[in-house]
Protein backbone atom coordinates (compact mmCIF):
# COMPACT_ATOMS: atom_id res chain seq x y z
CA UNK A 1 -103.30 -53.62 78.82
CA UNK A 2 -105.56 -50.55 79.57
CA UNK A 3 -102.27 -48.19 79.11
CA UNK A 4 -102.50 -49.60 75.70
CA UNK A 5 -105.97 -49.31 75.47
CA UNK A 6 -105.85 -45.80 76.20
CA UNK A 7 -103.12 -45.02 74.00
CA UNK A 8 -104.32 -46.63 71.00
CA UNK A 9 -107.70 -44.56 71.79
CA UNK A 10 -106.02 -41.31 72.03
CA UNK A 11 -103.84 -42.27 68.88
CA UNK A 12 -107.53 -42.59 66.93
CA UNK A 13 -108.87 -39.71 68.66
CA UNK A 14 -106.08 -37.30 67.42
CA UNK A 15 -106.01 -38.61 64.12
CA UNK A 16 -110.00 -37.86 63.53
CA UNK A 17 -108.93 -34.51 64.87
CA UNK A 18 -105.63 -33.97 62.75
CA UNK A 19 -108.40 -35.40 59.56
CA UNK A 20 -111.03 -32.83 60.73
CA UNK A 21 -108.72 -29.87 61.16
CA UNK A 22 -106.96 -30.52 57.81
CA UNK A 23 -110.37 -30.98 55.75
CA UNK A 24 -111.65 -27.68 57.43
CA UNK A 25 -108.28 -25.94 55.98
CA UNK A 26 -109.35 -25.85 52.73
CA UNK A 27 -112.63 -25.36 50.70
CA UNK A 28 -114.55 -27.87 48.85
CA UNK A 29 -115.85 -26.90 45.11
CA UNK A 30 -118.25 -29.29 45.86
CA UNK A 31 -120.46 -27.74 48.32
CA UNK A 32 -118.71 -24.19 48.79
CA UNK A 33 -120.57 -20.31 47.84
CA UNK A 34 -120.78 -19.66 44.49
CA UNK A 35 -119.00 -16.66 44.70
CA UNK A 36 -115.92 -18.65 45.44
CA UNK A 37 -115.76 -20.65 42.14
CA UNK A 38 -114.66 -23.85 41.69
CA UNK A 39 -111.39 -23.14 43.37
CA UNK A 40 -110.39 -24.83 46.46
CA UNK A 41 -109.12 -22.34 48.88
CA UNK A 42 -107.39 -21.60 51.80
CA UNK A 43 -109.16 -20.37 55.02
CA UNK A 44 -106.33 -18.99 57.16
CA UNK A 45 -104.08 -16.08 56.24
CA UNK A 46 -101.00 -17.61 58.68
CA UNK A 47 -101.34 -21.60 56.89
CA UNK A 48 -101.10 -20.06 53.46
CA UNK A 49 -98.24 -18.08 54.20
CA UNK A 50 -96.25 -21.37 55.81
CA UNK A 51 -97.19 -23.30 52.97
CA UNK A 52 -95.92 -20.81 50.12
CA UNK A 53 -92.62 -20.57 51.65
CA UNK A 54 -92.44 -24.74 52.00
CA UNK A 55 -93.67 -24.81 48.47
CA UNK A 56 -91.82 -21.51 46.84
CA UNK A 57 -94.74 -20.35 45.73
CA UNK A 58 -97.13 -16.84 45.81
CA UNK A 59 -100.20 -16.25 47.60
CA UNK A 60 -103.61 -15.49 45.51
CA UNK A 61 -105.86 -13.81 47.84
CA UNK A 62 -109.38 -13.52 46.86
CA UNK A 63 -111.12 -10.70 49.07
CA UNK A 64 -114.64 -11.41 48.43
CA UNK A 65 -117.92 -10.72 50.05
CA UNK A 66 -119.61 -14.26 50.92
CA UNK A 67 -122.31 -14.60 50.89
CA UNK A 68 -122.43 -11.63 48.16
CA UNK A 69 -124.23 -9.62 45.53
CA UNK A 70 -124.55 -10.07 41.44
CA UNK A 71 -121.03 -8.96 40.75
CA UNK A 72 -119.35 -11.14 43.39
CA UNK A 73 -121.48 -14.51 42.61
CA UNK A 74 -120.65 -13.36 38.48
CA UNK A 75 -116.90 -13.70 39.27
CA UNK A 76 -117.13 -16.69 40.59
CA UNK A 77 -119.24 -17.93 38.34
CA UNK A 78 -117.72 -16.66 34.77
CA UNK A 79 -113.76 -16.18 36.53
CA UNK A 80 -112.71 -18.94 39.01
CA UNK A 81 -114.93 -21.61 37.52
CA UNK A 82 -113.09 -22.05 34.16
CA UNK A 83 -111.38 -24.98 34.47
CA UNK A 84 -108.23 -24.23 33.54
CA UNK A 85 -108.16 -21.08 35.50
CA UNK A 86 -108.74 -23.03 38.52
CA UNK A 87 -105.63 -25.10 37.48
CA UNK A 88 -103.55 -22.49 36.93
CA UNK A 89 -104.57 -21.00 40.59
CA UNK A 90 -104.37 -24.24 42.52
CA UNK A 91 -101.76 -25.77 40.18
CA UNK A 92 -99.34 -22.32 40.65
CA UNK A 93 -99.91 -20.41 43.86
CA UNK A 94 -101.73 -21.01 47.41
CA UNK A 95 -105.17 -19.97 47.06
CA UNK A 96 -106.08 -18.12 50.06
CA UNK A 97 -109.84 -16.79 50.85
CA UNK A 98 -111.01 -13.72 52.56
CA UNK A 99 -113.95 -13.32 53.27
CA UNK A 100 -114.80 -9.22 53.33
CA UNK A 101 -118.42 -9.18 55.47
CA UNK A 102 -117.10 -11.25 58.56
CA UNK A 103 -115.38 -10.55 61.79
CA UNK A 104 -112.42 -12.63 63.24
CA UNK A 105 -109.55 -13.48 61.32
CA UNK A 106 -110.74 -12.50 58.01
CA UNK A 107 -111.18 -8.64 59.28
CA UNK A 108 -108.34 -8.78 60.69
CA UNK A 109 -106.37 -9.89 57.28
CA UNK A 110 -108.92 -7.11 55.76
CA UNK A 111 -107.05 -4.52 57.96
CA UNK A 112 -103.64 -5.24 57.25
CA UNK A 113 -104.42 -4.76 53.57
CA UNK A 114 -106.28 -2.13 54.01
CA UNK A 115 -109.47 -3.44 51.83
CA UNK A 116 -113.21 -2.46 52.50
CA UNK A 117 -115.68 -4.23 53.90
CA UNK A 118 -118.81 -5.65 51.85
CA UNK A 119 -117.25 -4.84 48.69
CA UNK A 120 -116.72 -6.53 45.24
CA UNK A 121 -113.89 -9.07 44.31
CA UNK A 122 -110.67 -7.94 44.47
CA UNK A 123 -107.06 -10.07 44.25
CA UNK A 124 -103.96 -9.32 45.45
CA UNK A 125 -101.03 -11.83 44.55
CA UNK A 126 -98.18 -11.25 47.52
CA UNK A 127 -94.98 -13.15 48.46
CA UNK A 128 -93.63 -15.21 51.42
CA UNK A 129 -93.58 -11.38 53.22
CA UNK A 130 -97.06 -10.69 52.62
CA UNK A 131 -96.03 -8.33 49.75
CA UNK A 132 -97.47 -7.42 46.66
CA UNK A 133 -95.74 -8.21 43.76
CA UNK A 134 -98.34 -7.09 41.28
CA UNK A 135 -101.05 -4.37 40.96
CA UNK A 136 -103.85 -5.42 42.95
CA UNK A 137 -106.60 -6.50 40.98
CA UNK A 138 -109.85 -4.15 41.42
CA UNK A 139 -112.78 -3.00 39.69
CA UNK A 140 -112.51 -5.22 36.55
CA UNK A 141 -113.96 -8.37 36.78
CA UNK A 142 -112.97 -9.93 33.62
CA UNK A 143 -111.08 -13.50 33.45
CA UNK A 144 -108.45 -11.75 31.21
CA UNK A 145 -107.34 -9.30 34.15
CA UNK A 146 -106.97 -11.88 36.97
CA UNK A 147 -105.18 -13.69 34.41
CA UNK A 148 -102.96 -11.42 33.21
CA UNK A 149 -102.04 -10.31 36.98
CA UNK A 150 -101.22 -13.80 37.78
CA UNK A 151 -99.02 -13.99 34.77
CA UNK A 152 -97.05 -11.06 35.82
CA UNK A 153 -96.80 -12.11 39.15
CA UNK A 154 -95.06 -15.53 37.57
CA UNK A 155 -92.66 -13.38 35.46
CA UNK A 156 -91.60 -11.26 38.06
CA UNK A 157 -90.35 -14.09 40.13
CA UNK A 158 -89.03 -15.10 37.07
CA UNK A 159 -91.15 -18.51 37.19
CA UNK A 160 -92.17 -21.02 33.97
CA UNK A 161 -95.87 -20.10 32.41
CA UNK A 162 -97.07 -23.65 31.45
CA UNK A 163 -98.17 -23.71 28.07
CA UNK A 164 -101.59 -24.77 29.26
CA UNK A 165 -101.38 -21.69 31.18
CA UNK A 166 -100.34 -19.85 27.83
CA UNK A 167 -102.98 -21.07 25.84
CA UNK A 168 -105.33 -20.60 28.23
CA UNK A 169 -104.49 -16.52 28.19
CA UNK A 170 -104.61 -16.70 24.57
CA UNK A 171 -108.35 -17.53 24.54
CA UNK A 172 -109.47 -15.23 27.13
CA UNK A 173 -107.53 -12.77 25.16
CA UNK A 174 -109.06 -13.62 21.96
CA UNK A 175 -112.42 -13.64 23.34
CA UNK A 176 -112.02 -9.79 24.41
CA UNK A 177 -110.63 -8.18 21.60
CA UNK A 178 -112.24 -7.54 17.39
CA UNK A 179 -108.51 -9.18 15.61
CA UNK A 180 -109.73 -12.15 14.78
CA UNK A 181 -110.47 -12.77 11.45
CA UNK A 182 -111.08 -15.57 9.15
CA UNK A 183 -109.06 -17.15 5.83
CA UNK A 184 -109.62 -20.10 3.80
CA UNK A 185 -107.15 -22.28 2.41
CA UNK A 186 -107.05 -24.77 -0.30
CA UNK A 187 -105.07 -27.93 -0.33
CA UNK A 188 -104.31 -31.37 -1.00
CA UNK A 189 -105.41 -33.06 1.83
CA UNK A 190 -107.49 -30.99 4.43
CA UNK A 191 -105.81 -33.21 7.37
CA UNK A 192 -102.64 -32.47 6.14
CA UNK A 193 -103.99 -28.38 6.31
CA UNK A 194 -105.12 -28.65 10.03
CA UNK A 195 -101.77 -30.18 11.31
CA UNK A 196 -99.56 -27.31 9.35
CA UNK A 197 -102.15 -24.56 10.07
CA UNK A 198 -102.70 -25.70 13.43
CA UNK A 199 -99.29 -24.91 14.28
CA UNK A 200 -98.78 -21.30 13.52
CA UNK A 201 -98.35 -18.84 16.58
CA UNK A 202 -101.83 -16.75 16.28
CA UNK A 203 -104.07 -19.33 14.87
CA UNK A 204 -106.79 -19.94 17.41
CA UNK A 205 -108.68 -22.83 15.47
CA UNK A 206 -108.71 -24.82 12.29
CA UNK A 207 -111.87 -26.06 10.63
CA UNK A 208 -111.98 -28.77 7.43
CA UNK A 209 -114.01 -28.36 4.84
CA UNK A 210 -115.13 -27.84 0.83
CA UNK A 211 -115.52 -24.79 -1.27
CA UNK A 212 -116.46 -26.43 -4.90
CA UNK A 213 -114.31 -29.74 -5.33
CA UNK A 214 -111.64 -28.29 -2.83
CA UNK A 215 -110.76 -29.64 -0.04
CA UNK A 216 -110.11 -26.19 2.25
CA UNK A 217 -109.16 -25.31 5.97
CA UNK A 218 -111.15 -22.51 7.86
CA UNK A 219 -108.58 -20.78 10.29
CA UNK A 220 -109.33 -18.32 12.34
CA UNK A 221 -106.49 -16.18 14.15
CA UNK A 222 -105.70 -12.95 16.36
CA UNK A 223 -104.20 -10.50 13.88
CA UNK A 224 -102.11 -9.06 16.18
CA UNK A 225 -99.82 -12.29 17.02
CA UNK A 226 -99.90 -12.70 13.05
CA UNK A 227 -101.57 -10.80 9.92
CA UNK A 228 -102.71 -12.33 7.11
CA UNK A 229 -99.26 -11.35 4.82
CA UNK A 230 -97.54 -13.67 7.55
CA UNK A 231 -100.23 -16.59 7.68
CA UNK A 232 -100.30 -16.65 3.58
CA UNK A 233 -96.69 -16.99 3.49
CA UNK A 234 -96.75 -19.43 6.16
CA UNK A 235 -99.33 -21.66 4.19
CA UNK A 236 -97.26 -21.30 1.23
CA UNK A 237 -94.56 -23.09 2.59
CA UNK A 238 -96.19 -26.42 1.96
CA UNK A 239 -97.91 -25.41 -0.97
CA UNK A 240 -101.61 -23.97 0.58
CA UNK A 241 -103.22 -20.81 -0.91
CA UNK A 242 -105.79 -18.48 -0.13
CA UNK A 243 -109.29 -18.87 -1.32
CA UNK A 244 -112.33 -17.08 -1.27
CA UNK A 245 -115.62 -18.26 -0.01
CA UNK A 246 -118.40 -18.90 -2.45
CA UNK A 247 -120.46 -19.27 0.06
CA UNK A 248 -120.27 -22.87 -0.70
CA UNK A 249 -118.23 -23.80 1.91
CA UNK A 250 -119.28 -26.65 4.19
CA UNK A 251 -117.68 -28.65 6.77
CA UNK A 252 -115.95 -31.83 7.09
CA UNK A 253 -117.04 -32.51 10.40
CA UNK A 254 -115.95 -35.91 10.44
CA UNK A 255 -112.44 -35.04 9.42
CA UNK A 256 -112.18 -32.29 12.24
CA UNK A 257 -109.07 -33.07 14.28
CA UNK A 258 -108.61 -36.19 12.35
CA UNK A 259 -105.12 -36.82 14.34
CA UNK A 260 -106.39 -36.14 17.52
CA UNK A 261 -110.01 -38.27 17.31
CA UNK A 262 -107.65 -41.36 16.68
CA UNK A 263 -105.85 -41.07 19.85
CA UNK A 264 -106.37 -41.24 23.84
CA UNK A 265 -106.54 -37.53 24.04
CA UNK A 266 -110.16 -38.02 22.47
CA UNK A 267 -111.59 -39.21 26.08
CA UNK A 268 -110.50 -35.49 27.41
CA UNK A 269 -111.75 -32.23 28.07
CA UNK A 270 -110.20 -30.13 25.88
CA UNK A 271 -110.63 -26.20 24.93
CA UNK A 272 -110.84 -25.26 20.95
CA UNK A 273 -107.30 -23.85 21.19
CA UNK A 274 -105.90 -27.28 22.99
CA UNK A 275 -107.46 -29.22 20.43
CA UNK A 276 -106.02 -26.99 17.55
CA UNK A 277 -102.54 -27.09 18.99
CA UNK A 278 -102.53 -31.06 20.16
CA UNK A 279 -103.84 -32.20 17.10
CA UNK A 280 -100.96 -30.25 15.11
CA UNK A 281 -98.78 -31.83 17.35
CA UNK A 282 -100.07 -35.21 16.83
CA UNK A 283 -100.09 -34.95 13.03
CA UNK A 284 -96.10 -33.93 13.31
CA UNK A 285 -95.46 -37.15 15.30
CA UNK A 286 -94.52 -34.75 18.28
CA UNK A 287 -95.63 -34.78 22.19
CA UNK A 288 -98.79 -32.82 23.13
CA UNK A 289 -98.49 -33.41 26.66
CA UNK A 290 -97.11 -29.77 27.06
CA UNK A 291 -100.56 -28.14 26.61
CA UNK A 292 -102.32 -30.42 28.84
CA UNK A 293 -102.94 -29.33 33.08
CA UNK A 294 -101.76 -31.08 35.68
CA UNK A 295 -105.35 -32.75 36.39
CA UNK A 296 -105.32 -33.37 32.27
CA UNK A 297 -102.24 -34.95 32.48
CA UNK A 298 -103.53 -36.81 35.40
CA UNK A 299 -106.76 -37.87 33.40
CA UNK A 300 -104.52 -38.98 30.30
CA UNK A 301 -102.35 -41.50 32.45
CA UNK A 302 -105.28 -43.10 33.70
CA UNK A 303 -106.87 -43.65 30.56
CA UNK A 304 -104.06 -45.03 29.51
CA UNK A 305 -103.78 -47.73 31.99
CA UNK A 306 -107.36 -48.76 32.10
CA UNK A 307 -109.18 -51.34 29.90
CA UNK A 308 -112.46 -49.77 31.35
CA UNK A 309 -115.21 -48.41 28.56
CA UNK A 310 -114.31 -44.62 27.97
CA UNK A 311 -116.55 -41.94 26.82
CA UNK A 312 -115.51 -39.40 24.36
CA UNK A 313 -115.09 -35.71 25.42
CA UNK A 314 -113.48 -33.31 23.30
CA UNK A 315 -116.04 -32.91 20.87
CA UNK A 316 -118.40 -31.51 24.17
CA UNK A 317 -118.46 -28.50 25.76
CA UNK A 318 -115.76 -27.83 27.24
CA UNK A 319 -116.93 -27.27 31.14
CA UNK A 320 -119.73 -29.49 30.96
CA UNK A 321 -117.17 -32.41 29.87
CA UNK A 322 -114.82 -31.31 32.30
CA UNK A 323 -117.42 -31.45 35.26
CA UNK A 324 -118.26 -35.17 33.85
CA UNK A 325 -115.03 -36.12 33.90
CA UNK A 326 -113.59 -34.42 37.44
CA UNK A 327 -116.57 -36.08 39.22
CA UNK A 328 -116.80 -40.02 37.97
């Protein structure tokens, strides 16, 4: 009896331990620096290692100084907290943190890569070996560079870029470059406009509206993924033309997204160029699910099995909505 006793002990005594050890593996967003984001990371060099080769994944090593100085708590304030950059990170690779100003195992992982000490962010993405497989990542602290390294890095293990992943570049890109320019289109039916519009490769957002008696769409897109020859011929196809704004333009902000505000996706976070692209995709009687995350997706199966009052999000701001959302 107290051989059992004593067993069954130990068995909850190593379990508490196992629990402790595993929770102190990883980060919490919740109560982490801000200089890490809102990214939950790996601690230890050797676990993330053992779990990329289990999972066939890459290591994304953030060296950062912790606590640290305006640039460091900036990236992981403006970088590793958008919430779709956190997917792609946790969703696509082990996130592994290193810490720059401490001793132990971090400086140790800080002398094998050679990095300095007390410094600003800087990410290296590196295989099952410990190898890079992309330039390191150093002395630009935009989202667009971390993101574009960690796209390369998927290419050149010749790996699928989600489309949420996709769109999600496409954005940061749009939001760091002077191509995007605005058209006007008149139509029959402004829903009808937003669904075809929507779908065109380039077009970052689609607004309804009036000019005069016509009903219009407002789209604006990145001139470099299509010019405006391309998008007028591209309208033309289902009979929309160009037209010039008054200045009496005014929205239909009702009618905005009219496919998508009659569906589930409503009750989600969603960026401007998620809800351009779903609601095209709704309008065409066609799955949207592709552009969602993995915690999206997540979100969207839920809602659909609950009878539970929902709240509206995608007419929000984006992270606050998201931040409502991840923590009910």
């Amino acid at each position: 009896m107290i051989d059992t006793f004593l067993k069954h002990a130990l068995y909850i005594m190593l379990s508490v331990f196992c629990m402790h050890v595993s929770s102190q593996e990883k980060t919490s967003p919740k109560n982490q620096s801000i200089e890490l984001g809102k990214v939950s990371w790996y601690r230890d060099y050797d676990t993330a290692i053992t779990l990329a080769k289990k999972q066939k994944k890459e290591v994304l090593i953030l060296f950062q100084e912790v606590p640290g100085c305006s640039t460091c708590r900036n990236y992981g304030h403006n970088v590793l907290s958008h919430p779709l950059m956190v997917e792609a990170i946790e969703d696509l690779f082990i996130p592994l943190a290193i810490y720059n100003n401490k001793g132990g195992k971090d400086a140790q992982i800080l002398k094998r890569y050679n990095e300095p000490s007390w410094n600003n962010p800087v990410v290296r993405i590196v295989n099952t070996k410990g190898e890079n497989i992309v330039k390191r990542v150093a002395r630009n602290y935009s989202a667009i560079a971390l993101y574009n390294a960690m796209e390369n890095a998927l290419k050149s293990q010749k790996k699928h870029i989600p489309e949420y992943m996709k769109l999600l570049g496409s954005e940061l890109a749009s939001s760091q470059n002077s191509n995007i320019k605005e058209k006007y289109y008149k139509m029959y039916c402004f829903w009808t406009g937003e669904k075809h519009l929507g779908n065109a490769k380039g077009v970052l957002t689609t607004e309804p509206g009036f000019i005069g008696h016509n009903e219009v769409v407002k789209v604006k897109y990145d001139e470099q993924l299509i010019n405006k020859n391309e998008l007028n011929a591209y309208a033309k196809q289902v009979d929309f033309y160009p037209i010039l704004n008054d200045g009496s333009y005014h929205i239909a902000s009702k009618d905005r997204q009219y496919y998508l505000q009659h569906t589930d996706y409503k009750y989600l976070p969603l960026t401007e160029l998620q809800k351009t692209k779903i609601n095209s995709a709704l309008g065409s009687k066609k799955s949207p699910k592709k552009y969602l995350s993995p915690k999206q997706i997540i979100w969207l199966n839920q809602i659909n099995n609950t009878n539970t009052k929902k709240e509206v999000l995608y007419n929000k701001d984006f992270a606050s909505a998201w931040d409502r959302k991840n923590n009910k």
